[in-house]
Protein backbone atom coordinates (compact mmCIF):
# COMPACT_ATOMS: atom_id res chain seq x y z
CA UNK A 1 89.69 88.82 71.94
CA UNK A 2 93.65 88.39 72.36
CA UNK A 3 93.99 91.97 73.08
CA UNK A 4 90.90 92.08 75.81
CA UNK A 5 93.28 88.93 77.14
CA UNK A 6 95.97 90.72 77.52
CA UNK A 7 94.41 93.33 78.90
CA UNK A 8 92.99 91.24 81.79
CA UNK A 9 96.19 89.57 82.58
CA UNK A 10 98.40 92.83 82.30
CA UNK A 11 95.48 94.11 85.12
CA UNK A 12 95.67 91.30 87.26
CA UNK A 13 99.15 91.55 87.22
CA UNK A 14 99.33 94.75 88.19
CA UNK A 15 97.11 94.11 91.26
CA UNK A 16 99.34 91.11 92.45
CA UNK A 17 102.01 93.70 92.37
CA UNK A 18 99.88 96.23 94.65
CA UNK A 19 99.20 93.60 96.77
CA UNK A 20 103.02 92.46 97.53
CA UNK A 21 104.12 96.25 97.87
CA UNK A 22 100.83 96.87 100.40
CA UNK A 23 101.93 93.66 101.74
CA UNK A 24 105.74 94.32 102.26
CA UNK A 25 105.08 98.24 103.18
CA UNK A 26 102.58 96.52 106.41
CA UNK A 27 105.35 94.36 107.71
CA UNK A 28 107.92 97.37 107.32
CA UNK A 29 105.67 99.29 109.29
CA UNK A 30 105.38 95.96 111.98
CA UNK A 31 108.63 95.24 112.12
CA UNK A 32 109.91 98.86 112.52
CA UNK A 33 111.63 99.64 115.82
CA UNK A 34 112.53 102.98 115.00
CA UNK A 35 109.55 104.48 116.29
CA UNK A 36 108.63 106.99 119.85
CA UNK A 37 106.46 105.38 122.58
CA UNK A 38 103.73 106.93 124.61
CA UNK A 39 105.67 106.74 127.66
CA UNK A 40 108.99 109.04 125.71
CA UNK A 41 106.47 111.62 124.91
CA UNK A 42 104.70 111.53 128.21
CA UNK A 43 108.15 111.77 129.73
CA UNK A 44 109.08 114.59 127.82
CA UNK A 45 105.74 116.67 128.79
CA UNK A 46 106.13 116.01 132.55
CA UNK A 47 109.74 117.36 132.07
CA UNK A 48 108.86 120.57 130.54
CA UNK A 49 105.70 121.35 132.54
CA UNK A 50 108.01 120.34 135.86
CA UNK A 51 110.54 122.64 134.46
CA UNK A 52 108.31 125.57 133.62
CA UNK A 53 106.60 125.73 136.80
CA UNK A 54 110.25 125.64 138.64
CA UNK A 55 111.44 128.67 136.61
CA UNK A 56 108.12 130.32 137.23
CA UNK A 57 108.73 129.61 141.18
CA UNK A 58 112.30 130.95 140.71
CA UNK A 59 111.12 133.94 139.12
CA UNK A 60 108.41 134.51 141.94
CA UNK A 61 110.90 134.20 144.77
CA UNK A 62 113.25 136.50 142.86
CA UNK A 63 111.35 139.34 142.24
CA UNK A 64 108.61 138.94 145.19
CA UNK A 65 105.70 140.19 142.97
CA UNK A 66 103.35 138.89 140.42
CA UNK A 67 104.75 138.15 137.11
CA UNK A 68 101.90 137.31 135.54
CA UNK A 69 99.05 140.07 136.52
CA UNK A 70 96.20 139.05 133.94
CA UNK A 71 96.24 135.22 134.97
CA UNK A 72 95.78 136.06 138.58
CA UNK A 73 93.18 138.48 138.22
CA UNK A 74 91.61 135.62 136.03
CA UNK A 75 91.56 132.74 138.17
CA UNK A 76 90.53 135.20 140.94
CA UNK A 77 87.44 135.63 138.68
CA UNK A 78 87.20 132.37 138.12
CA UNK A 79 86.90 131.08 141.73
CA UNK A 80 85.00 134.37 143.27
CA UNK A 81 81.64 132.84 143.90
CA UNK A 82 79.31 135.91 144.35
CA UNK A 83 76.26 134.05 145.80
């Protein structure tokens, strides 16, 4: 019976220990400031795309020609309405 006891209190124990590490790893996570927004990320997208379509542009003007065959031929299929 000791032995079942201690068994039981060793296992409780161990889950009040679980609990305070789940418990101190949540506010870590809450209290973190570390961390990059929605808006950084969105930022950084509407760069790049911006950016791309200027060098694309650039390399339009330079060369006067299409750089990119295959995608106009596609979106010429995609928009040729046949009846």
């Amino acid at each position: 019976m000791k032995n079942f006891m201690n068994n039981a209190k060793n296992k409780a124990n161990g889950m009040v220990i679980k609990m305070q590490m789940m418990k101190a790893n949540a506010k870590n996570a809450l209290c973190n400031e570390r961390g990059e927004n929605y808006v950084d990320s969105g930022v950084k997208i509407l760069i790049a795309v911006v950016l791309g379509a200027l060098l694309l542009a650039g390399l339009y003007a330079l060369f006067n020609d299409t750089i990119m065959p295959t995608l106009v031929q596609r979106i010429e299929d995609m928009f040729d309405y046949a009846g």
